[in-house]
Protein backbone atom coordinates (compact mmCIF):
# COMPACT_ATOMS: atom_id res chain seq x y z
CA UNK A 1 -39.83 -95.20 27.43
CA UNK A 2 -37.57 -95.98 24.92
CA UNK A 3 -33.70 -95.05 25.28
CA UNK A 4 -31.20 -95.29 22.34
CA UNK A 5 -27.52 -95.30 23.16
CA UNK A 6 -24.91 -95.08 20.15
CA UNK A 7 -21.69 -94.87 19.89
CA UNK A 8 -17.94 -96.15 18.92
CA UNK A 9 -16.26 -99.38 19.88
CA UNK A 10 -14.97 -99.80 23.26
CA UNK A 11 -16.34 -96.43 24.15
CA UNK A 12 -18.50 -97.78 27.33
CA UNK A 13 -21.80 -97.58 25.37
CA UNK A 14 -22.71 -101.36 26.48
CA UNK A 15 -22.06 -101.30 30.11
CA UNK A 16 -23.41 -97.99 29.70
CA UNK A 17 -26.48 -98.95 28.28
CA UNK A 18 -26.91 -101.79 30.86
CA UNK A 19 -26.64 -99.93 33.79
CA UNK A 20 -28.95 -97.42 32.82
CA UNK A 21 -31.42 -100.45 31.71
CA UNK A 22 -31.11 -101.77 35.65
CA UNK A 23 -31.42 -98.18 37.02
CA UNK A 24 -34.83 -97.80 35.29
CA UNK A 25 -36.21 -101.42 35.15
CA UNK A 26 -35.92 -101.67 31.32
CA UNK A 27 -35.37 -104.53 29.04
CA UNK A 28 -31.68 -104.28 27.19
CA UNK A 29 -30.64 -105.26 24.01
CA UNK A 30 -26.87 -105.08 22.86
CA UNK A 31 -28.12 -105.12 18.81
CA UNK A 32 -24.57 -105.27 17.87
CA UNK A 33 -24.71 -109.37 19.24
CA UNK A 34 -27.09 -109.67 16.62
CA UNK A 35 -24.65 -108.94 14.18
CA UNK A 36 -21.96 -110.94 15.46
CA UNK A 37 -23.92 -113.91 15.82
CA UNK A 38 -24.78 -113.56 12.16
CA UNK A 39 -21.01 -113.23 11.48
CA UNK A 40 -20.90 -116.32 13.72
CA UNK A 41 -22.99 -118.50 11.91
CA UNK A 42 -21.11 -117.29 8.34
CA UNK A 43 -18.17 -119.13 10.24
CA UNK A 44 -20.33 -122.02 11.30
CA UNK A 45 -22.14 -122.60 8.01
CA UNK A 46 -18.99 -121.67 5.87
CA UNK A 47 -20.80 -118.53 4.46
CA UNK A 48 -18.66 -115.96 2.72
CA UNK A 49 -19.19 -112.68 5.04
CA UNK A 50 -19.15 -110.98 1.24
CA UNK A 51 -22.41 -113.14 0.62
CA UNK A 52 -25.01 -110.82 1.33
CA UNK A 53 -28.12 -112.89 0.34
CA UNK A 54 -26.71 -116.13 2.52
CA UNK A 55 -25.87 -113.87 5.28
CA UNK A 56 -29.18 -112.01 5.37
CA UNK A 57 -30.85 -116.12 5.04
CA UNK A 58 -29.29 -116.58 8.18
CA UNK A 59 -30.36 -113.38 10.26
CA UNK A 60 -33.92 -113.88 9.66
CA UNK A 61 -33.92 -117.17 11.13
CA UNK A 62 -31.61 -115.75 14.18
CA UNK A 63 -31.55 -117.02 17.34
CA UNK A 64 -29.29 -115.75 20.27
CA UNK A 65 -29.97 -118.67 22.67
CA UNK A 66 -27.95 -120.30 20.30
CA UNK A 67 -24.88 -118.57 21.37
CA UNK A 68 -21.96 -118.48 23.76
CA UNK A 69 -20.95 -114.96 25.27
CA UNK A 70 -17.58 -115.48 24.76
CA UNK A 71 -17.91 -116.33 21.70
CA UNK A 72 -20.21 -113.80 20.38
CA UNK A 73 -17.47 -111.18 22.61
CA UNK A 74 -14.40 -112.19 21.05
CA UNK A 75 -12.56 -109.73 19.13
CA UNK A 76 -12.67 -111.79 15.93
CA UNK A 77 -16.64 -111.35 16.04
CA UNK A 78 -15.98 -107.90 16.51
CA UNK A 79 -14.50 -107.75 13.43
CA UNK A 80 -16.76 -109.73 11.26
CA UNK A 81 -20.00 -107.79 12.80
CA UNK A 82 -18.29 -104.36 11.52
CA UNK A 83 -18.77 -105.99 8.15
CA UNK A 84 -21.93 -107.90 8.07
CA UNK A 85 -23.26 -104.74 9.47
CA UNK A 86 -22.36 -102.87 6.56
CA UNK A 87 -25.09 -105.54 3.93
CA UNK A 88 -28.02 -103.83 3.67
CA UNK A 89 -30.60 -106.77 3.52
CA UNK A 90 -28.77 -108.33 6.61
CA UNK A 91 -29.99 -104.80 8.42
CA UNK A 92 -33.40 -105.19 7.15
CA UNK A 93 -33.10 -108.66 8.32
CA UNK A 94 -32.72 -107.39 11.88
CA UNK A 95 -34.89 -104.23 11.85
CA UNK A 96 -37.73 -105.84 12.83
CA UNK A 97 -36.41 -108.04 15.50
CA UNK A 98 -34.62 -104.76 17.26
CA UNK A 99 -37.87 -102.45 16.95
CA UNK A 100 -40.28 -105.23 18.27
CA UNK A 101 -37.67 -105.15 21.29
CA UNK A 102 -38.07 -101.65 21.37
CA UNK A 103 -41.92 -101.38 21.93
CA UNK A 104 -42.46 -103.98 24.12
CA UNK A 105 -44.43 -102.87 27.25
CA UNK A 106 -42.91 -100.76 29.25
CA UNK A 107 -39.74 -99.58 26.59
CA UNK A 108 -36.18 -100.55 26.54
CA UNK A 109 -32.90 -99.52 26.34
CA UNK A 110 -31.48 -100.34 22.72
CA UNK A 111 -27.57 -99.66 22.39
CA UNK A 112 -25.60 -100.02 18.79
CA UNK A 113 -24.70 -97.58 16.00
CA UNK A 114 -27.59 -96.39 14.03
CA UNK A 115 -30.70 -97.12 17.21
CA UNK A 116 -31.07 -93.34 17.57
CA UNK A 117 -30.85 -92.50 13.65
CA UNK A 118 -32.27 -95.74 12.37
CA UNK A 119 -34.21 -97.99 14.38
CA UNK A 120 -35.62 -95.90 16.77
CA UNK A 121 -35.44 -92.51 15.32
CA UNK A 122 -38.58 -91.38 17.93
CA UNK A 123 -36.46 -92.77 20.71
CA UNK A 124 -37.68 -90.57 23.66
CA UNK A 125 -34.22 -89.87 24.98
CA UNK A 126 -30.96 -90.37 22.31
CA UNK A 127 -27.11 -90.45 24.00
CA UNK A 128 -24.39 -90.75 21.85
CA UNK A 129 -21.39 -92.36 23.68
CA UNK A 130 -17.48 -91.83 22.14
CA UNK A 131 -14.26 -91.21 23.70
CA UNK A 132 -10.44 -90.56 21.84
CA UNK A 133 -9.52 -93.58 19.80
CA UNK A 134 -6.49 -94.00 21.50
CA UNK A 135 -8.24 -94.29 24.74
CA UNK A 136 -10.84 -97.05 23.61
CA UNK A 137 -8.17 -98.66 22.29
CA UNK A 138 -6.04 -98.86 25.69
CA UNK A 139 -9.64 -100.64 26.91
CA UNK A 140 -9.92 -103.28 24.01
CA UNK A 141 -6.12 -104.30 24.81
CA UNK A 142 -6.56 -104.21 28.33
CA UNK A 143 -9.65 -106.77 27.50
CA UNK A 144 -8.07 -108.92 25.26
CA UNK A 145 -5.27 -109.09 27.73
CA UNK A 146 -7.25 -110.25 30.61
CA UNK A 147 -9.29 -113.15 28.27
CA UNK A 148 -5.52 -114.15 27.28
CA UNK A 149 -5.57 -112.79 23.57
CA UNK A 150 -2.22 -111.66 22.76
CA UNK A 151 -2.44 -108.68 20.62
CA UNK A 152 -0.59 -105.20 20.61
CA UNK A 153 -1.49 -102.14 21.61
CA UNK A 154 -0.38 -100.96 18.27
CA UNK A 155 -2.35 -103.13 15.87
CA UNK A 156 -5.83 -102.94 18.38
CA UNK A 157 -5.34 -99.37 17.27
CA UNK A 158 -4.84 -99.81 13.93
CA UNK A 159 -8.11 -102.11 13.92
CA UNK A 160 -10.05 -99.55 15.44
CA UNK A 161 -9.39 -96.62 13.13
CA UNK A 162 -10.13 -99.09 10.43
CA UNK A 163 -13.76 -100.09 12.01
CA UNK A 164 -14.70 -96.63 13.27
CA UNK A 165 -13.99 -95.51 9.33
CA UNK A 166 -15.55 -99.13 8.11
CA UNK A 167 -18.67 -98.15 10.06
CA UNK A 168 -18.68 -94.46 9.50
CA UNK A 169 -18.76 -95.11 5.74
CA UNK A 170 -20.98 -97.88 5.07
CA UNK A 171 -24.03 -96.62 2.43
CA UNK A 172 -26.70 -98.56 5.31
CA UNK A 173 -27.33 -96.86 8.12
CA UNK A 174 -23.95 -95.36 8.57
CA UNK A 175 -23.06 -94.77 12.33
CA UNK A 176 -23.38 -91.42 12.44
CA UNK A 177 -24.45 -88.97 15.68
CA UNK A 178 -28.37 -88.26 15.98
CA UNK A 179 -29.04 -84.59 15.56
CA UNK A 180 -31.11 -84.61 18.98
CA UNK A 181 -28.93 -87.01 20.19
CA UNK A 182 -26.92 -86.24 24.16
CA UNK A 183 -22.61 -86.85 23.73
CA UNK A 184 -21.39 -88.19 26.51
CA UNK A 185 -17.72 -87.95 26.52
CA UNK A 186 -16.28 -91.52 28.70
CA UNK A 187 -12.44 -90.33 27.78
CA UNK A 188 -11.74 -89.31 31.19
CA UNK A 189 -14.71 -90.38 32.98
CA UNK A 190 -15.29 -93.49 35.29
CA UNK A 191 -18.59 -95.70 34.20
CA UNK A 192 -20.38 -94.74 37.62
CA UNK A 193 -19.82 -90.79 36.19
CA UNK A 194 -20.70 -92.10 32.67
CA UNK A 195 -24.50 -93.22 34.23
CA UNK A 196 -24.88 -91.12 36.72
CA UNK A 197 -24.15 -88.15 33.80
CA UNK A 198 -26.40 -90.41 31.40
CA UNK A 199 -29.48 -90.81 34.20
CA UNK A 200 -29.23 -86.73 34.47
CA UNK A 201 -30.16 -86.51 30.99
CA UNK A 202 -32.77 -88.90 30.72
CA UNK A 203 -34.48 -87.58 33.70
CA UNK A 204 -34.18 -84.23 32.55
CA UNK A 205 -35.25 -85.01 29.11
CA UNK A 206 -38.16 -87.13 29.96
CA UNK A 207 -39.28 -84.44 32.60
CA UNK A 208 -39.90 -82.05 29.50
């Protein structure tokens, strides 16, 4: 079974996406890592994140283990993954890495912006996760608060508009809401409500 969960920044789509990954004894992947460890290694390797052919060098030889969560977490990486996302050969780069994930025995869960439209466009079940801009962005400062990032409310905003239209707009793979794909609403809703709402669909869907 393969599950493809999309959706906007800081809209609960990760912890979604695990939790519904533990519920059904799936493999996870969080595909947008892979594209903030590539942004990573532009740092590392003083690679312009406008050089599309160095960039895409450096996902095909990518390797997570290689990583630090809170590195790959911070908001900076954030940042840089909106726009390394948005090279084409740096997504073909990765394509192959996130289907082979994706048909491994058993399934997985796969959560990102394009799994549903993209990667996995046979996905068996497809959510799409969003809540109000201002809302996610209340979460992102909340986290950045609590890792000790100073940073206002006001400019997390501002940097969220400007990656949810960075993202929506790219030529590649735009991140963009699967026709068949479930909306799941986490505005005003806990993450228990968010999986317990997300498990209803799958088990509904899959029952069909």
């Amino acid at each position: 079974m393969i599950i493809a969960i999309d959706g906007t920044a800081a809209s609960g789509k990760g912890t979604l996406a695990k939790r519904v990954a533990e519920r059904y004894g799936l493999a996870h992947l969080d595909t947008g890592l892979l594209y903030r460890a590539v942004g990573c290694l532009g740092g590392r390797s003083d690679v312009s994140l406008s050089d599309e052919d160095a960039l895409a060098d450096l996902a095909e030889d990518l390797d997570l283990d290689g990583f630090d969560e809170e590195e790959l977490r911070s908001d900076g990486a954030g940042a840089n993954a909106s726009i390394v996302a948005a090279h084409p050969k740096v997504r073909a780069a990765l394509m192959d890495y996130q289907r082979r994930f994706a048909r491994q025995p058993g399934g997985a869960v796969l959560d990102g912006r394009d799994i549903g439209t993209v990667i996995c466009p046979d996905a068996d079940v497809k959510l799409w996760v969003d809540a109000a801009v201002e809302e996610r962005a209340r979460r992102r400062h909340a986290e950045l608060s609590a890792r000790g990032e100073s940073s206002s409310y006001e400019i997390v905003l501002k940097q969220m508009r400007a990656r949810d239209a960075r993202d929506a707009a790219r030529a590649d793979a735009p991140m963009v809401k699967a026709a068949d794909a479930h909306l799941i609403d986490t505005t005003s809703m806990t993450i228990e409500a968010a999986v317990e709402r997300a498990c209803e669909i799958i088990d509904r869907t899959v029952a069909r």
